[in-house]
Structure formats: structure tokens, C-alpha cells
Protein backbone atom coordinates (compact mmCIF):
# COMPACT_ATOMS: atom_id res chain seq x y z
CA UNK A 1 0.00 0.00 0.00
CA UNK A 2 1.42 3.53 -0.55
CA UNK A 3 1.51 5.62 2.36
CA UNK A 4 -0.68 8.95 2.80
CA UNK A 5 2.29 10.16 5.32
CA UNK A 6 5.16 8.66 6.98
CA UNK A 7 5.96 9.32 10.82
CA UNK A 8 9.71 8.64 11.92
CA UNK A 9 11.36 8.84 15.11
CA UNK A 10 14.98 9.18 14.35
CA UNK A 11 17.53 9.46 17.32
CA UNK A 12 21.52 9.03 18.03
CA UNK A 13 21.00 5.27 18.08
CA UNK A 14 18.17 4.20 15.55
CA UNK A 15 15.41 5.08 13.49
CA UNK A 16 11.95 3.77 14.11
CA UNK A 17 9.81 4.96 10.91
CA UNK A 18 5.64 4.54 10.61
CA UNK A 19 3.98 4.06 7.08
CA UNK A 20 0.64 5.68 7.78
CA UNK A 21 -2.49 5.04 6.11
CA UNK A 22 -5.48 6.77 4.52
CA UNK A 23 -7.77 6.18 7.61
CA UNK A 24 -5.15 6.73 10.40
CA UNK A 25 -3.65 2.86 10.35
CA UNK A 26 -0.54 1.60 10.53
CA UNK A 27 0.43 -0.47 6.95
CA UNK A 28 3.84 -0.74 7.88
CA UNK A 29 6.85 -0.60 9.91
CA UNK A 30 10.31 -0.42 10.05
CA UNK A 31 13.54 0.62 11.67
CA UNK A 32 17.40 1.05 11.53
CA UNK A 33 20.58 1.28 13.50
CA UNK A 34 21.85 4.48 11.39
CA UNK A 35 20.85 6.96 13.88
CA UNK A 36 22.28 10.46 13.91
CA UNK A 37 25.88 9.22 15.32
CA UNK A 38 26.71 7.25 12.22
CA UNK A 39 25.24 9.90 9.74
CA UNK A 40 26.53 13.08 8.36
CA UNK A 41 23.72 15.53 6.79
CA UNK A 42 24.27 13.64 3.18
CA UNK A 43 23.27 10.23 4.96
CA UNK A 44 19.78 10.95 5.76
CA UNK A 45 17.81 10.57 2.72
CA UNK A 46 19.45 7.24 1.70
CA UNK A 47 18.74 5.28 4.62
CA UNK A 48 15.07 6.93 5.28
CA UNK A 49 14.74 6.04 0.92
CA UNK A 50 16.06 2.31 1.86
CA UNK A 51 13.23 1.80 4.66
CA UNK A 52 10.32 4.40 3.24
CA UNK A 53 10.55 3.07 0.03
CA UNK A 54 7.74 0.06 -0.03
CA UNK A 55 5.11 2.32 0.64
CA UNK A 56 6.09 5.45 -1.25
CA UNK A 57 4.19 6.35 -4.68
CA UNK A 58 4.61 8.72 -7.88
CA UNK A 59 4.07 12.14 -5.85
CA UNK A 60 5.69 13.45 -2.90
CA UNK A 61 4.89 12.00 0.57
CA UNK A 62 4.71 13.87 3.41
CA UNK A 63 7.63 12.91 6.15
CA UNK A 64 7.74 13.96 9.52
CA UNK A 65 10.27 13.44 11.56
CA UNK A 66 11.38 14.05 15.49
CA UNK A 67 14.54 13.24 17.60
CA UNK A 68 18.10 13.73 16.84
CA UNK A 69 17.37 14.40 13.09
CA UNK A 70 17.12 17.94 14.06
CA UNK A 71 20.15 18.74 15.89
CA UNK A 72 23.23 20.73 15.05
CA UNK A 73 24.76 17.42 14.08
CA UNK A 74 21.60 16.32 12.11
CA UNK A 75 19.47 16.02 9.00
CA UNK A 76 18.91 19.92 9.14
CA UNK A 77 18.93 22.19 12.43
CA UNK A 78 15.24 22.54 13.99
CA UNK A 79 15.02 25.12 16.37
CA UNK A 80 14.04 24.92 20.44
CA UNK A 81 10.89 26.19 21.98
CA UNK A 82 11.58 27.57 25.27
CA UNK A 83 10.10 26.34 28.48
CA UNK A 84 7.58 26.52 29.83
CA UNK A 85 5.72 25.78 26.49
CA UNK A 86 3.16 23.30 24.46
CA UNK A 87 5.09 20.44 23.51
CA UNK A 88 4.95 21.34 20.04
CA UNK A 89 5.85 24.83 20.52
CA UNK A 90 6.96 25.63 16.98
CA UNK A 91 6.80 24.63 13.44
CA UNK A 92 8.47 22.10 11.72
CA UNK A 93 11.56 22.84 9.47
CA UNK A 94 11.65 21.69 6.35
CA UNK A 95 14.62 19.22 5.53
CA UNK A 96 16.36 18.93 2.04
CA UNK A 97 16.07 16.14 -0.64
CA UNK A 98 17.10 15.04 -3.99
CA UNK A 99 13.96 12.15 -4.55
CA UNK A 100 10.77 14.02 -5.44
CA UNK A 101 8.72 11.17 -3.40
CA UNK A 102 9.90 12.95 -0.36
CA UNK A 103 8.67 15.79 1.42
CA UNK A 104 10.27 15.71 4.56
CA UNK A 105 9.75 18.31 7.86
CA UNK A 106 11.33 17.93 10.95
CA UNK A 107 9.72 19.03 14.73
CA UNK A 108 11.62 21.19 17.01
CA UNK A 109 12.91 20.53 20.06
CA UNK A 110 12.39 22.18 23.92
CA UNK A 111 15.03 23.67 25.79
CA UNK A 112 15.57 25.47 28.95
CA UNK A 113 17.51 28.66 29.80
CA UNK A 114 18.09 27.92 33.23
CA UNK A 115 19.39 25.25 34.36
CA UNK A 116 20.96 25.03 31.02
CA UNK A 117 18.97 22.03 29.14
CA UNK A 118 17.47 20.43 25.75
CA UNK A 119 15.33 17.56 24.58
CA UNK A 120 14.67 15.99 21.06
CA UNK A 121 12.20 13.40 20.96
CA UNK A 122 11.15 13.03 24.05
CA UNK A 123 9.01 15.94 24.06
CA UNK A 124 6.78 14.36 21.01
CA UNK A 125 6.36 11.44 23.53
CA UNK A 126 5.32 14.37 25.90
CA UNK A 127 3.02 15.26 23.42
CA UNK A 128 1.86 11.92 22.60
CA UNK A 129 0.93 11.42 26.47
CA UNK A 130 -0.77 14.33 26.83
CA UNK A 131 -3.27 13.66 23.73
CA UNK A 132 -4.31 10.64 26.07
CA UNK A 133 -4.20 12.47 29.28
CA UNK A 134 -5.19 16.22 28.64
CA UNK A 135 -5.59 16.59 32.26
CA UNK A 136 -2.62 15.21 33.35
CA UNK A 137 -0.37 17.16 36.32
CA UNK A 138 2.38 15.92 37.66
CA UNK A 139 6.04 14.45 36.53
CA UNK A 140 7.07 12.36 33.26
CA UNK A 141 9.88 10.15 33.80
CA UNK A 142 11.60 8.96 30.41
CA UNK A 143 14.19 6.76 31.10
CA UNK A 144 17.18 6.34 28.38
CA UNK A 145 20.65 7.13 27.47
CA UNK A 146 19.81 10.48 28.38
CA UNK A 147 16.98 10.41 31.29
CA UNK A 148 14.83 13.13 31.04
CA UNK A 149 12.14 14.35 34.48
CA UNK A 150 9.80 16.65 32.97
CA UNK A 151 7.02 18.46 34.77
CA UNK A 152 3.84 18.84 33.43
CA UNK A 153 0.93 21.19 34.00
CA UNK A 154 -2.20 22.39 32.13
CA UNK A 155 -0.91 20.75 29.13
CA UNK A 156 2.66 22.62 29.44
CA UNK A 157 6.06 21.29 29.53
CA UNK A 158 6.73 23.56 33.00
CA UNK A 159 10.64 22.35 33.62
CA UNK A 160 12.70 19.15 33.11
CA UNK A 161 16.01 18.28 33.97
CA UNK A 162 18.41 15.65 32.02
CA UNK A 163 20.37 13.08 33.71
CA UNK A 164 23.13 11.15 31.70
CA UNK A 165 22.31 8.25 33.63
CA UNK A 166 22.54 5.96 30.63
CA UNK A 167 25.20 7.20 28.95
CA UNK A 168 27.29 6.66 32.22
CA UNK A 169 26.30 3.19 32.40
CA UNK A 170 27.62 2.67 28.99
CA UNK A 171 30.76 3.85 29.29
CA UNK A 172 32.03 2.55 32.53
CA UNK A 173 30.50 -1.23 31.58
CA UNK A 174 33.16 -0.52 28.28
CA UNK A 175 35.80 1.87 28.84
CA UNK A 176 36.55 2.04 32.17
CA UNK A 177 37.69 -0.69 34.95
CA UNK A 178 34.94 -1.86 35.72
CA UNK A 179 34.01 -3.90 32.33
CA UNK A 180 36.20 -6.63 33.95
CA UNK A 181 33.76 -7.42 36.24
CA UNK A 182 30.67 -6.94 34.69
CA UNK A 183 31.51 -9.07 31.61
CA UNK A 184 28.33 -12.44 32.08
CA UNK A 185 25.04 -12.96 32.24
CA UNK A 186 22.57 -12.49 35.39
CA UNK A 187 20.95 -10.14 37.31
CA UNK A 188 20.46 -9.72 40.93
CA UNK A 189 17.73 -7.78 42.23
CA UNK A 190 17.97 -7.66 45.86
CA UNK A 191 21.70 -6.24 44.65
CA UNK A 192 20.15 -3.13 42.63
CA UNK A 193 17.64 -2.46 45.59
CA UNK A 194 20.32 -2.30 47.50
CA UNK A 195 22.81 -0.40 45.55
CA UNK A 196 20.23 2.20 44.92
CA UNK A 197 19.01 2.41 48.06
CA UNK A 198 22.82 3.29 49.29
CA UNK A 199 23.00 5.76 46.53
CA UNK A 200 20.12 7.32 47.19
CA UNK A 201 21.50 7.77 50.96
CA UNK A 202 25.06 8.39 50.45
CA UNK A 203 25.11 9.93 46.77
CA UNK A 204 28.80 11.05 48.00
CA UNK A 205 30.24 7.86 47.71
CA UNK A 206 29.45 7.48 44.53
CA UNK A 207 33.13 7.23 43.27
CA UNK A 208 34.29 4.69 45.86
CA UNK A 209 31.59 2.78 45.43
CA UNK A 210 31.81 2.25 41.94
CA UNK A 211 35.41 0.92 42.42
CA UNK A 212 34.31 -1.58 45.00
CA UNK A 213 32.57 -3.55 42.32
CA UNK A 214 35.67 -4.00 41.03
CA UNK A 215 37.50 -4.64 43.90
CA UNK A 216 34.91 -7.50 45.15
CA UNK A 217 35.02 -9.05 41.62
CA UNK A 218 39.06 -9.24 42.44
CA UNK A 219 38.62 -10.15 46.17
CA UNK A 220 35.44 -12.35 46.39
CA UNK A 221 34.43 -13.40 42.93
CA UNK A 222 31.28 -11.23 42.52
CA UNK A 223 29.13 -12.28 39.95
CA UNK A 224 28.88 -10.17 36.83
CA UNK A 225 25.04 -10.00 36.55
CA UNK A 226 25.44 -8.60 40.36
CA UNK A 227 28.17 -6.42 39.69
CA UNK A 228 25.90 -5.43 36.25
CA UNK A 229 22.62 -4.99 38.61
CA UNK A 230 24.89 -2.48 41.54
CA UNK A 231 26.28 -0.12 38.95
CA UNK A 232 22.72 -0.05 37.46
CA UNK A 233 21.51 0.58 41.13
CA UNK A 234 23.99 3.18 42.15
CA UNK A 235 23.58 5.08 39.13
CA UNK A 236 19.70 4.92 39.26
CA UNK A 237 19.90 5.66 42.85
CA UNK A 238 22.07 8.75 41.86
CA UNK A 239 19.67 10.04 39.68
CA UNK A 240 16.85 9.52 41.69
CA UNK A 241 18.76 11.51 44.73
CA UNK A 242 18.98 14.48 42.43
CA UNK A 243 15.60 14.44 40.61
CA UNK A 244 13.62 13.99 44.39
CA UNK A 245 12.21 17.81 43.88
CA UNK A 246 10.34 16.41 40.65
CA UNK A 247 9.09 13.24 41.96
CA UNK A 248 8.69 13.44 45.92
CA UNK A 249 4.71 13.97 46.63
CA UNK A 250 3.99 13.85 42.88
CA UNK A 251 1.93 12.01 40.30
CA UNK A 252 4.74 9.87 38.49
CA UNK A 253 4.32 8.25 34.92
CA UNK A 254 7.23 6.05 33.25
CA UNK A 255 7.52 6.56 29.35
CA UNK A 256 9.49 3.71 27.37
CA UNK A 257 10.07 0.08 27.10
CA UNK A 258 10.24 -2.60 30.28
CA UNK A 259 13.77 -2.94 30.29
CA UNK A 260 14.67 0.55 30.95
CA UNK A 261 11.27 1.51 32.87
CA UNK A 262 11.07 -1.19 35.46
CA UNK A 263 14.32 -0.66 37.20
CA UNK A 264 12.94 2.64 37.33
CA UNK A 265 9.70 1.45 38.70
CA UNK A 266 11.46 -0.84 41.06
CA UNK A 267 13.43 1.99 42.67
CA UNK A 268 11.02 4.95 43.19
CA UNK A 269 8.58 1.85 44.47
CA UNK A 270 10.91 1.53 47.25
CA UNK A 271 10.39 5.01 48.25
CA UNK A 272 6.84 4.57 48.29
CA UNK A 273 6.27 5.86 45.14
CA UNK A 274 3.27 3.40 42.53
CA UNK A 275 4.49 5.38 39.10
CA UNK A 276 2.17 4.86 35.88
CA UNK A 277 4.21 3.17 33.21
CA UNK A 278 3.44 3.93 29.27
CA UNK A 279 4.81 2.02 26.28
CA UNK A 280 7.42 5.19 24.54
CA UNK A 281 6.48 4.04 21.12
CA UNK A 282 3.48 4.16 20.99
CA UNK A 283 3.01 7.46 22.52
CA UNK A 284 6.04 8.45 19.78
CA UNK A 285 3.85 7.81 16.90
CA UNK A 286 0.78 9.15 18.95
CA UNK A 287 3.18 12.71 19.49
CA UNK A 288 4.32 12.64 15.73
CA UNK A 289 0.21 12.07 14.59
CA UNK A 290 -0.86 15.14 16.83
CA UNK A 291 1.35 17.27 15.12
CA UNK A 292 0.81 15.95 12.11
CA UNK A 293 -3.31 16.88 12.81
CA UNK A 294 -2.44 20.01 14.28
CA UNK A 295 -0.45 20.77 10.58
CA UNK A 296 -3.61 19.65 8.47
């Protein structure tokens, strides 16, 4: 089937892309692992041609696009509404392309002035929530490689604050000392509950801590998938030290998939906290069709 528009989420990782069709439906989907860190501006319209192509026709298709597609280092530069704002706070940019089956627009981001902060992506999500929960008040949790706490209030990103919680993770399970011990399988949960629970206490030892799990690995043997589940505690428990203003008394939801959203869900249970969870996808293409609507 050919597409009547195509929704894409493209960020530094992968591309998730949506062929829409005439009545609202998903025909079709797809997705890649050339996000925006393995593309320069030229790579862009090859690889969204390679996945967009079974359901493009004769005549230009309407593209929209959010995430890292948009930054500096992107497709094109979209520019940031400032908080507090709508979601969608501005227009889409248009993005340039060779094949005349492409029409192609990409949605801004949302930063913040002070403290100094951005988001691409997650504030279609945002958006994507909201046209499901209009009335919503309270905090947005979206877990990632960049964690983002937003605050939301009569249908207004208010303030959010990033974390690099994932991103840290990453690293020092790769490049630092530490990917000695965690190298296996496993998990231990009683070991993240209470690695984040000390973190969430003691967020000063952070540093020392982090080099006991590879001093026990050397000393006592510790088991990767528990050294694996006490850096993912300590970190989470770091985060969730710094981001108490946004969640402590406050309506909580969890955007994205189970495997980042239930540690999550785990840790702020333990401080008494029942947080909604929502599937990020799905409220990605449910963002992306809002503001396609809201162009119509």
C-alpha cells in the first residue's frame, strides 16, 4: 500500500519509521541502526529512501520526523521552543532532498535557559501522552541514554532536567575498569535495591563505590550479573537523589520500554512511590500524529 504520510522517530542510536495510512492505520513498519551518530547531513535521505521506500508512490509523501534528526549534528537544524511551552511549541523545518517522493519536515525541540537544558524526541512522547491524558499534572519520567524528568501542568512542559544516567552506564561497563567485572550474564535484584538504596542515601560515595565492584570481583568473585545490577543501582539511585524535587509527593508516569522503565519502577517503588508506566512508542507515533493533525 502507498503511504498517505510517513511518521519517523529518528535518534543518536536508531530510526523507528511509521507508514501511515489513509484512515489513520498503521500499513507498515520499520527501523534502523543508522541513527544520527553514524550519519553526516548527506546520509539521511538514503537510509530513510532504503526503509520508506515500499510504501512510497509517484508524488511526494509527506515525512515527519522528530529526535536527533534535528540537531546541530543532524538532517537539518530545527530550532528549540523555550520552556515553559506546548510540547509542540513551533513549526516544523523543512529538511532537504534530492527524490521528489519525499517531502520531509522535521519538529523542534524544547530547551531550557536555566538550568541550562534540551530535549529531542522526548518531548513528542510528551506530546503523545498528553493527547491521552489532557488533564494530566504531575512528573514524566523517560528513562534512556539520556533520562529526562519533565514536569507537566495544564498541558505545558513547565521544567525538566536531564540526567546522563545511561550514557554513564555505557561507558564505565566498556571503557573504564569496571568492564572486567561486569563481563556475564545475570541479574540480581535484591543487589540493585540495594545499591540504589545506598546511593540514594550516600550519593557522596558514589566514586568509591563504583570501584568496589571491582574490587569485590578481584577479592570475592562477585558475579557479573550482580556487579551489572549495583552499577545499574547506584547510578539509578544517583539520579533519583537528584531528581527527588520532581518526583517526591507527585503524580509519576514512566515513558518507554520494560527494560529501561522497570528498574525505574522498582526503585522509586521503594520510596513509596506506585508510578504509571506507558509504552514510549506508541506514545512516539501518537506525538508525531498530533502534530501531524495540528499541521492539516
Amino acid at each position: 500500500m502507498i503511504a498517505s504520510w510517513i511518521a519517523a522517530d529518528w535518534g543518536t542510536s536508531n530510526l523507528r519509521l511509521w507508514a501511515i495510512g489513509p484512515e489513520g492505520e498503521v500499513i507498515g513498519r520499520a527501523s534502523s541502526n543508522k541513527g544520527m551518530g553514524k550519519l553526516d547531513p548527506s546520509g539521511y535521505e538514503p537510509v530513510l529512501l532504503e526503509l520508506a521506500e515500499p510504501w512510497l508512490g509517484r508524488h511526494a509523501t509527506d515525512v515527519l520526523i522528530c529526535g536527533m534528526a534535528g540537531a546541530r549534528q543532524g538532517w537539518v537544524e530545527a530550532p528549540y521552543a523555550a520552556a515553559p511551552c506546548k510540547p509542540a511549541g513551533l513549526p516544523p523545518v523543512s529538511a532537504p532532498t534530492d527524490d521528489p517522493r519525499l517531502r520531509v519536515r522535521i519538529l523542534p525541540g524544547v530547551s531550557q535557559s536555566d538550568p541550562a537544558d534540551v530535549m529531542r524526541g522526548e518531548e513528542t512522547q510528551v506530546a503523545g501522552f498528553l493527547a491521552g491524558n489532557p488533564a494530566f499534572d504531575g512528573i514524566l519520567c523517560l528513562p534512556g541514554t539520556h533520562s529526562k524528568w519533565v514536569h507537566v501542568s495544564a498541558g505545558e512542559i513547565v521544567s525538566f532536567r536531564t540526567f546522563m544516567t545511561g550514557e554513564l552506564f555505557s561507558l564505565l561497563s566498556s571503557q573504564s575498569v569496571l568492564r572486567h567485572a561486569l563481563h556475564g550474564e545475570g541479574w540480581d535484584e535484591s543487589a540493585f535495591a540495594q545499591a540504589a538504596a545506598v546511593a540514594m542515601s550516600r550519593p557522596e560515595r558514589l566514586a568509591s563505590s563504583l570501584f568496589s565492584l571491582r574490587a569485590a570481583s578481584l577479592l570475592t568473585g562477585l558475579a557479573p550479573g550482580t556487579a551489572r545490577a549495583r552499577l545499574s543501582g547506584t547510578l539509578i539511585g544517583l539520579e533519583l537523589a537528584a531528581a527527588r524535587p520532581y518526583w517526591l509527593g507527585q503524580r509519576v508516569a514512566l515513558i518507554g520500554g520494560p527494560l529501561l522503565t522497570e528498574p525505574y519502577a522498582k526503585a522509586l517503588a521503594a520510596q513509596g512511590l506506585a508510578p504509571e508506566i506507558h509504552d514510549g512508542e506508541n506514545l512516539a507515533l501518537a506525538g508525531l500524529t498530533a502534530a501531524r493533525m495540528a499541521l492539516a
